[in-house]
N, C-alpha and C. Protein backbone atom coordinates (compact mmCIF):
# COMPACT_ATOMS: atom_id res chain seq x y z
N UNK A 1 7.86 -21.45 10.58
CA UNK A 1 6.95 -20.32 10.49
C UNK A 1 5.52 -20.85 10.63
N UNK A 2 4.65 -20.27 11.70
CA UNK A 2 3.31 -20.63 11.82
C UNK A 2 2.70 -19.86 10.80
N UNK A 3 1.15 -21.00 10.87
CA UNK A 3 0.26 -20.66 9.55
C UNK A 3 -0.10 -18.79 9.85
N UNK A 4 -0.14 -18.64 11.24
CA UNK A 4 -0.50 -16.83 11.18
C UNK A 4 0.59 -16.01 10.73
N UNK A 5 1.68 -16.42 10.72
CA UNK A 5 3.01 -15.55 10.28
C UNK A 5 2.84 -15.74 8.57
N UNK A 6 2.73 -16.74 8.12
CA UNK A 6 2.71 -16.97 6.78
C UNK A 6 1.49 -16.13 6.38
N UNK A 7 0.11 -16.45 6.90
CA UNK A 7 -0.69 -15.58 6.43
C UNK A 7 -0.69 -13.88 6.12
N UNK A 8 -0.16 -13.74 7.37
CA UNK A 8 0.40 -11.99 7.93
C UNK A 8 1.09 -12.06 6.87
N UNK A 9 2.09 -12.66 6.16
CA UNK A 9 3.22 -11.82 5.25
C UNK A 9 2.39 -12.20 4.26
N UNK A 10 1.57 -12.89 3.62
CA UNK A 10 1.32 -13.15 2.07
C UNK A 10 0.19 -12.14 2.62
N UNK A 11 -0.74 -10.95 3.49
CA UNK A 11 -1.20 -10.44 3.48
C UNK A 11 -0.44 -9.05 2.60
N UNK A 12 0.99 -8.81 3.84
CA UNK A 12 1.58 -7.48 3.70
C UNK A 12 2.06 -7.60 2.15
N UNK A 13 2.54 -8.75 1.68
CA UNK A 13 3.20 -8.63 0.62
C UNK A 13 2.02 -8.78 -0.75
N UNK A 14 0.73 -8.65 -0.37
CA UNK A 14 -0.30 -8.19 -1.30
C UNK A 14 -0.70 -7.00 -1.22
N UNK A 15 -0.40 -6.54 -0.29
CA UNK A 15 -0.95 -4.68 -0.23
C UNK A 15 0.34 -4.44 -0.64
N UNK A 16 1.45 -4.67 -0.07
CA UNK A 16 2.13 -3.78 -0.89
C UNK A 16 2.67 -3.58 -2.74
N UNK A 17 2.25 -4.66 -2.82
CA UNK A 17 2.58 -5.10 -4.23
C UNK A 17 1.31 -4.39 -4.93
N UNK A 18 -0.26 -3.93 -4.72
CA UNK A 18 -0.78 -3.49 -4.37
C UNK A 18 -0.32 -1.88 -5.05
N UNK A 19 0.24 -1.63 -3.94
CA UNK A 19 0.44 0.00 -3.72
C UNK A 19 1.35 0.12 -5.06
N UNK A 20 2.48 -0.34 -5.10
CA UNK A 20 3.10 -0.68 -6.07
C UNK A 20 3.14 -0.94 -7.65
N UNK A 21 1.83 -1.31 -7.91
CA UNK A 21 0.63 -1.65 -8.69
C UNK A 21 0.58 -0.39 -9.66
N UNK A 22 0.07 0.58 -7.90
CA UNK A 22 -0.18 1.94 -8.72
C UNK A 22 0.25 2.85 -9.51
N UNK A 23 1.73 2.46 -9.65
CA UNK A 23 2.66 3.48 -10.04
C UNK A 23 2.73 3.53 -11.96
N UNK A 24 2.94 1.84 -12.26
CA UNK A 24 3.50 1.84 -13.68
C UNK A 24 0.77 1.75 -13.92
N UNK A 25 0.12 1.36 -13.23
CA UNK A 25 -0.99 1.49 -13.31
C UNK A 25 -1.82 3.00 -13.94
N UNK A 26 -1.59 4.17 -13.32
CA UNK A 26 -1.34 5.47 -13.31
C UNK A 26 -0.49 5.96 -14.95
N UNK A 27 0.63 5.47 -14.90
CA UNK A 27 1.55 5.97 -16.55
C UNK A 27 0.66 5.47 -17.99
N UNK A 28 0.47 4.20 -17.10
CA UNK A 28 -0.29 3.59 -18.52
C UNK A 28 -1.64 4.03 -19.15
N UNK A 29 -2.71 4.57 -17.75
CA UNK A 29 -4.09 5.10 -17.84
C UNK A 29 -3.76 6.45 -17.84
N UNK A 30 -3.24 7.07 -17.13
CA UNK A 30 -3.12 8.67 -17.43
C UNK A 30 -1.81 9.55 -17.81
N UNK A 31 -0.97 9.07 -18.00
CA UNK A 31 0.05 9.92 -18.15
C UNK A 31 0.47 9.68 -19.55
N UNK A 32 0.37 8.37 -19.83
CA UNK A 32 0.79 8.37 -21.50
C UNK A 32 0.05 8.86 -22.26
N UNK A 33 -1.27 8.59 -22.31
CA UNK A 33 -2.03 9.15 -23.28
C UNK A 33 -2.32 10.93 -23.42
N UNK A 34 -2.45 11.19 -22.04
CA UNK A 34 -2.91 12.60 -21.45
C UNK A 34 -1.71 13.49 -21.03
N UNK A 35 -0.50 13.05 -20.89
CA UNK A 35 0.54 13.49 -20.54
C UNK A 35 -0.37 14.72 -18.86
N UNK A 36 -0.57 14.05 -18.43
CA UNK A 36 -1.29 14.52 -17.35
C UNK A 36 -0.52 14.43 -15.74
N UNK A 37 -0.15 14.98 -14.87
CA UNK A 37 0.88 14.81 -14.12
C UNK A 37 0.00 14.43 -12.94
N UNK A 38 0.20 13.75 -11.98
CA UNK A 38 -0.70 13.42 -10.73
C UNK A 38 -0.94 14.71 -9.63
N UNK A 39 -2.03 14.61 -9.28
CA UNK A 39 -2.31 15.97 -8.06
C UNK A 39 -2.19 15.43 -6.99
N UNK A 40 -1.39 16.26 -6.35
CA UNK A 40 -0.68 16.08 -5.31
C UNK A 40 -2.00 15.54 -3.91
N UNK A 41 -3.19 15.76 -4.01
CA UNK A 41 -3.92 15.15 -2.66
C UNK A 41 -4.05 14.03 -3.20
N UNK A 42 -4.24 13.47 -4.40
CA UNK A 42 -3.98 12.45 -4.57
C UNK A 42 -2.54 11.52 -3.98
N UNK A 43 -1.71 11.89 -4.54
CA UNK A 43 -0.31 11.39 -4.05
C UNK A 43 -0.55 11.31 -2.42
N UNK A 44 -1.01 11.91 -2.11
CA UNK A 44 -0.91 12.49 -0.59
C UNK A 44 -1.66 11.14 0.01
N UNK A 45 -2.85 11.68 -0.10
CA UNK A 45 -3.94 9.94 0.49
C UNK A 45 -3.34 8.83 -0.25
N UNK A 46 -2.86 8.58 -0.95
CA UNK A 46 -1.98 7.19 -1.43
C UNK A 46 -1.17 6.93 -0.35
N UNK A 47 0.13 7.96 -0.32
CA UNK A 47 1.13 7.57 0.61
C UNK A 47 0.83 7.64 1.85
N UNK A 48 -0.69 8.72 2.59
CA UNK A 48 -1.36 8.33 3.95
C UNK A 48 -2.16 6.80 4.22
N UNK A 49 -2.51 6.26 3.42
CA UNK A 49 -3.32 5.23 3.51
C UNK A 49 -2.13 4.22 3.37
N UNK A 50 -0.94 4.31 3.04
CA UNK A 50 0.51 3.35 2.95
C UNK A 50 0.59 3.39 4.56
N UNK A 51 1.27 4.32 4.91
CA UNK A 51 1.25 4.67 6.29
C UNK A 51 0.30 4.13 7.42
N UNK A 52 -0.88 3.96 6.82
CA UNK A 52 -1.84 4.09 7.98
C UNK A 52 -1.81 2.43 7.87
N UNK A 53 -1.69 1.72 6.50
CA UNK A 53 -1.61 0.32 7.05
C UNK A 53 -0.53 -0.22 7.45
N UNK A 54 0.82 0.08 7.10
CA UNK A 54 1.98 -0.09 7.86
C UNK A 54 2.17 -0.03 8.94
N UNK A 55 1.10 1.13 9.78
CA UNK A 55 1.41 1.31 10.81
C UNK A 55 0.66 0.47 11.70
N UNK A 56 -0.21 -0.04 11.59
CA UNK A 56 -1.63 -1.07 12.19
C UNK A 56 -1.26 -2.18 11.76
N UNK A 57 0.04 -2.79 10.42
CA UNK A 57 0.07 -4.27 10.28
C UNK A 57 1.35 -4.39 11.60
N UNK A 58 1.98 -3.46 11.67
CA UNK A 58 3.60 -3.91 12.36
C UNK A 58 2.67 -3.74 14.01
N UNK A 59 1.77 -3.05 14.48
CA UNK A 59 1.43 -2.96 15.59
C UNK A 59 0.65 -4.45 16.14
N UNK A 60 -0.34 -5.01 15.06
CA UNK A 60 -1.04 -6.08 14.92
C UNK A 60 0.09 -7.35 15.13
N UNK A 61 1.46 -7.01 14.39
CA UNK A 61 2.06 -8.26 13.99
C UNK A 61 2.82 -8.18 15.55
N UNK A 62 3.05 -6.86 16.38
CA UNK A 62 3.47 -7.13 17.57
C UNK A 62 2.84 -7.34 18.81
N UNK A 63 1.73 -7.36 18.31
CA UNK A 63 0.30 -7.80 19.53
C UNK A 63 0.43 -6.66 20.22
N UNK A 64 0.25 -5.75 20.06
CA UNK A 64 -0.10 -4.14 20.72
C UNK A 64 -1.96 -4.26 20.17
N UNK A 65 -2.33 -3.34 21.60
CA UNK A 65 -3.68 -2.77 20.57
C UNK A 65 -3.78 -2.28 19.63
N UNK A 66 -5.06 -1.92 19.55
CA UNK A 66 -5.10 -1.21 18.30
C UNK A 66 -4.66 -1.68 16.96
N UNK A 67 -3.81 -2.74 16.64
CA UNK A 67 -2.94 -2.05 15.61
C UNK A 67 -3.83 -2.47 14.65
């Protein structure tokens, strides 16, 4: 595995761990104390901004533009 493949994955596997982050992050700051449920544009731009880098790392990692 070259040093750019290694880099590329200890990239992806920090955003996603990352995103991941957010979930038990969220219970602990707002839901336990506040019993407060998440709003949905929230949820929404979370899982768009998942998307939008998934979709630009796998394009990047296949040498397409853009990605």
């Amino acid at each position: 595995m070259t040093i750019h493949k290694k880099s590329m994955a200890a990239l992806f596997f920090a955003v996603i761990l990352n995103y991941v982050a957010q979930v038990p992050y969220y219970f602990h700051q707002y839901y336990f104390p506040h019993h407060i449920a998440p709003n949905w544009s929230g949820v929404a731009l979370l899982v768009l901004t998942l998307i939008w880098f998934l979709v630009g790392y796998f394009r990047f990692v296949d040498g397409k533009r853009y990605g």
